[in-house]
C-alpha atoms as a PDB file:
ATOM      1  CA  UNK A   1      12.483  14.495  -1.270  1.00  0.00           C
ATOM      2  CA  UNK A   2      10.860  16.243   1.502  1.00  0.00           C
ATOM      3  CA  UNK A   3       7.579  17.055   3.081  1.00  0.00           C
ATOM      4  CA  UNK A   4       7.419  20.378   4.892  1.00  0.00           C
ATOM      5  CA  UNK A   5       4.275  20.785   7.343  1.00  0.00           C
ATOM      6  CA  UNK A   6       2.572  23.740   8.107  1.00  0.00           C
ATOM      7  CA  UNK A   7      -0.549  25.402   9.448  1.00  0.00           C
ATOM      8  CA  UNK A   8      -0.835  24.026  13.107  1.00  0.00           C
ATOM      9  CA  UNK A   9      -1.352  25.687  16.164  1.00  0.00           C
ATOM     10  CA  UNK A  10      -3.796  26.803  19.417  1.00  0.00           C
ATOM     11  CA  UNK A  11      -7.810  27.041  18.644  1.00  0.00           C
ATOM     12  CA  UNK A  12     -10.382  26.953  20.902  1.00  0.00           C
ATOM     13  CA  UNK A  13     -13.101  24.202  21.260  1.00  0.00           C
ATOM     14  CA  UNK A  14     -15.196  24.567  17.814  1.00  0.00           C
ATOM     15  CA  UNK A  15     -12.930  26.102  16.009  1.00  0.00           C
ATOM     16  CA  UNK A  16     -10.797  25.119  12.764  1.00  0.00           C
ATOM     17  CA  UNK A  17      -7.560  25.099  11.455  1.00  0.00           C
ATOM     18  CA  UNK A  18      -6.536  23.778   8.083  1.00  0.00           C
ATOM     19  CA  UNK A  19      -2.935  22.209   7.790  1.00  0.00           C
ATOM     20  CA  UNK A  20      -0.880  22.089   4.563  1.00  0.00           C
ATOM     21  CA  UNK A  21       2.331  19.412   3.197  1.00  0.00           C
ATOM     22  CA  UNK A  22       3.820  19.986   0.500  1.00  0.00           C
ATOM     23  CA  UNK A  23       6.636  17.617  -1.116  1.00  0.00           C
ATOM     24  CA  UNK A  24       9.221  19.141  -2.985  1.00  0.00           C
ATOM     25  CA  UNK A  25      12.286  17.442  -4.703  1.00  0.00           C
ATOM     26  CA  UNK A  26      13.342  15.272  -6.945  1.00  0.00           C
ATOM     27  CA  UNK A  27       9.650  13.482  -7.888  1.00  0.00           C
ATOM     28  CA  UNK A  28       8.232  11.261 -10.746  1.00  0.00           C
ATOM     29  CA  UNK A  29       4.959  10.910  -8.885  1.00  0.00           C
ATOM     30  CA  UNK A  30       2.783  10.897  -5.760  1.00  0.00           C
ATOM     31  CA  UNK A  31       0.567   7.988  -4.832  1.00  0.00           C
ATOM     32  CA  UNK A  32      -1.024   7.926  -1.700  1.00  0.00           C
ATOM     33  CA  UNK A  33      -0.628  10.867   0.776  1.00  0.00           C
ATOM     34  CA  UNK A  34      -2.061  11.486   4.201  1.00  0.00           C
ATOM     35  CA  UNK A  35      -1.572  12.589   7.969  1.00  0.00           C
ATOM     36  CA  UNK A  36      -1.281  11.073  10.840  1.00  0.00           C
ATOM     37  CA  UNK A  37      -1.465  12.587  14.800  1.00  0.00           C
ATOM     38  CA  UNK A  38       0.374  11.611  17.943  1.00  0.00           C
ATOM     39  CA  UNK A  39      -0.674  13.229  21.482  1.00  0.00           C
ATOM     40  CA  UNK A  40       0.623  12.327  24.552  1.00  0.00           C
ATOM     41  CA  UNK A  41       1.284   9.162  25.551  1.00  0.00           C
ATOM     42  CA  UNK A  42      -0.878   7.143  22.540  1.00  0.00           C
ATOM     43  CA  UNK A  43       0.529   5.863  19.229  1.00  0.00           C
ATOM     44  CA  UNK A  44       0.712   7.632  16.126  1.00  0.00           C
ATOM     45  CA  UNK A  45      -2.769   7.149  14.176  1.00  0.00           C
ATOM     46  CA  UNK A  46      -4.068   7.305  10.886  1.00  0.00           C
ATOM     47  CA  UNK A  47      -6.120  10.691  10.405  1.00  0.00           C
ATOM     48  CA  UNK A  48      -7.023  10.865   7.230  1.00  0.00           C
ATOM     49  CA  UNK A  49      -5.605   9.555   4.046  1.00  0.00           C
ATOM     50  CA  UNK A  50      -6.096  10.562   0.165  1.00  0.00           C
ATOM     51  CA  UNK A  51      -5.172   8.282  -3.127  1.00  0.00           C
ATOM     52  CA  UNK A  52      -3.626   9.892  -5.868  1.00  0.00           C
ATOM     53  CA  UNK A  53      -7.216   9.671  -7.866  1.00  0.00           C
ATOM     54  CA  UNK A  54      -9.070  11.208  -5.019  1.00  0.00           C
ATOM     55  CA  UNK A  55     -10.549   8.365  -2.743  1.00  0.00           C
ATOM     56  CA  UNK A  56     -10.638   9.657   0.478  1.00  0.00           C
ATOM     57  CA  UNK A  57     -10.337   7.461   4.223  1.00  0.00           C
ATOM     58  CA  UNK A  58     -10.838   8.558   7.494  1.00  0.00           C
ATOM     59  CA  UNK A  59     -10.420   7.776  10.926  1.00  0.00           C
ATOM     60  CA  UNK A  60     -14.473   7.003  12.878  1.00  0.00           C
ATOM     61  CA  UNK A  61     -12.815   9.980  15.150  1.00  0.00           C
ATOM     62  CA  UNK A  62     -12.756  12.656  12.347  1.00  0.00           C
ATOM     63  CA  UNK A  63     -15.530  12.152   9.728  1.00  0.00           C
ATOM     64  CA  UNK A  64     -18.053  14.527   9.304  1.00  0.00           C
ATOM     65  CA  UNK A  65     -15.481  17.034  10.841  1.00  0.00           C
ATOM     66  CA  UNK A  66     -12.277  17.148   8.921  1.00  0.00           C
ATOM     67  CA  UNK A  67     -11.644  16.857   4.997  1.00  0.00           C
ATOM     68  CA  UNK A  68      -8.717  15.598   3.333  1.00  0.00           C
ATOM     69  CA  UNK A  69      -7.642  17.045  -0.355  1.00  0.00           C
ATOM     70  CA  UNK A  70      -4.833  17.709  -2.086  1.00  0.00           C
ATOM     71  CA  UNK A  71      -3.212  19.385  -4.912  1.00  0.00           C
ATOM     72  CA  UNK A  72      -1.397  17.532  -7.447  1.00  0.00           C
ATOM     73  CA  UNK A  73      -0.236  20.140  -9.604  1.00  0.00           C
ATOM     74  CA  UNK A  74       1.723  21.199  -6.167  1.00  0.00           C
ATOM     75  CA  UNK A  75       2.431  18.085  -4.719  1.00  0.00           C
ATOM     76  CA  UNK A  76       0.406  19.561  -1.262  1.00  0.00           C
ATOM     77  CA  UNK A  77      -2.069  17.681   0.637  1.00  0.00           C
ATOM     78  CA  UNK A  78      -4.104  20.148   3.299  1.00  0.00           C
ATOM     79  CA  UNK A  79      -6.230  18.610   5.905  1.00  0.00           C
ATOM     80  CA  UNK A  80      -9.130  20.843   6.323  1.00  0.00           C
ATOM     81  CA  UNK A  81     -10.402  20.710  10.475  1.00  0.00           C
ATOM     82  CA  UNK A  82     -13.282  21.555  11.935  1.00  0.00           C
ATOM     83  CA  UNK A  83     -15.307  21.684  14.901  1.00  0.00           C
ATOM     84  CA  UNK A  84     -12.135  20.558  16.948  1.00  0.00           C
ATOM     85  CA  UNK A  85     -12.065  19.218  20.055  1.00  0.00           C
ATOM     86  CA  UNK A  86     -10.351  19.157  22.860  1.00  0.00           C
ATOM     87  CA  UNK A  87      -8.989  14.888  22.145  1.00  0.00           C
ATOM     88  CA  UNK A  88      -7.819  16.474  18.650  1.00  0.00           C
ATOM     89  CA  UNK A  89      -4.588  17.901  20.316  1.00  0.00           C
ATOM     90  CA  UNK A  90      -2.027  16.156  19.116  1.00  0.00           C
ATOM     91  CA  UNK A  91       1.432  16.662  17.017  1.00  0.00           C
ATOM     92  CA  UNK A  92       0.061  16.051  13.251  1.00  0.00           C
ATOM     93  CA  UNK A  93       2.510  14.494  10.610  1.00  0.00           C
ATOM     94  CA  UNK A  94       2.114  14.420   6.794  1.00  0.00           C
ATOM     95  CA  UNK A  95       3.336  11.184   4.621  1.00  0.00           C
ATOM     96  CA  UNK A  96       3.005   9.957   1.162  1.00  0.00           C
ATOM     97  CA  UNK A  97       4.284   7.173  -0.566  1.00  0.00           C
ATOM     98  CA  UNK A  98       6.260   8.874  -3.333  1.00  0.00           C
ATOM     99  CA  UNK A  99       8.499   7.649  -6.203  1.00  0.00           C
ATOM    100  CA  UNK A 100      11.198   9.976  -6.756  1.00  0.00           C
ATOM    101  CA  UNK A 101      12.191   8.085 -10.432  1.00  0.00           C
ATOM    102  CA  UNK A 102      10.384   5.811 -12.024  1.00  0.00           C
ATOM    103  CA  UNK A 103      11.930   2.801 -10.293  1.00  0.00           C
ATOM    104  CA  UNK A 104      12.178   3.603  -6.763  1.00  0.00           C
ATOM    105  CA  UNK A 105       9.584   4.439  -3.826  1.00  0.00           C
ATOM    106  CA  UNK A 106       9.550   5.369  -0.836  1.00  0.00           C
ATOM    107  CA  UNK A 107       7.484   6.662   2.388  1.00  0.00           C
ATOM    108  CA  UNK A 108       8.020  10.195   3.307  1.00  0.00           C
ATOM    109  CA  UNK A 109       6.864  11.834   6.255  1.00  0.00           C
ATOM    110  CA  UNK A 110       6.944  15.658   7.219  1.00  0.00           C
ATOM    111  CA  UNK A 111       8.533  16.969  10.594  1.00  0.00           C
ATOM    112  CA  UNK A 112       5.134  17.496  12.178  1.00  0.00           C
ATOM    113  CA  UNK A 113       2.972  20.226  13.512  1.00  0.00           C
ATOM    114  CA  UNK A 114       1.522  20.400  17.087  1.00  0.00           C
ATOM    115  CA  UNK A 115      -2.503  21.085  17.358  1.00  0.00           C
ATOM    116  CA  UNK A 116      -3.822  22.205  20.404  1.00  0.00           C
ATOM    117  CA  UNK A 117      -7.399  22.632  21.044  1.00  0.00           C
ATOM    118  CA  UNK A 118      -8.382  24.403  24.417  1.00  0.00           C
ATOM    119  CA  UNK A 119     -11.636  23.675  26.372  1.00  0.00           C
END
């Protein structure tokens, strides 16, 4: 199983970006999936998370601004961001908790895409 991240990259102050994972392998189903970010010097943080029915969780930092969905026909989650801000830069990571058969599962997390918001 893997999760391959894509859509970062450099935006200006107020502007958006949207960020896709998708998981691809050998999967019986997806539960939970979400991303997480990492700048500089801080720990790795929950962004934004997304059960497999839909119930959505968010970091204080992020709502109102970004919106998690996903895609379960594809096995993608996107992470739709707006208004960004300058504290947004950070290197963003997809996970899910997946079950590849029916008795095994397992956290999965993507490679990670770097977000940079300039001032």
């Amino acid at each position: 199983v893997q999760l391959q991240a894509s859509g970062g990259g450099l935006v200006q102050a107020g502007g958006s970006l949207r960020l896709s994972c998708a998981a691809s392998g050998s999967i019986f189903s997806i539960n939970a999936m979400g991303w997480y970010r990492q700048a500089p010097g801080k720990q790795r943080e929950l962004v934004a998370a997304i059960t497999s029915g839909g119930s959505t969780n968010y970091a204080d930092s992020v709502k109102g601004r970004f919106t998690i969905s996903r895609d379960n026909a594809k096995n993608t989650v996107y992470l739709q961001m707006n208004s960004l801000k300058p504290e947004d830069t950070a290197v963003y990571y997809c996970a899910a908790v997946i079950l590849p058969t029916i008795a095994t599962i397992d956290d999965y997390w993507g490679q990670g895409t770097q977000v940079t918001v300039s001032s």
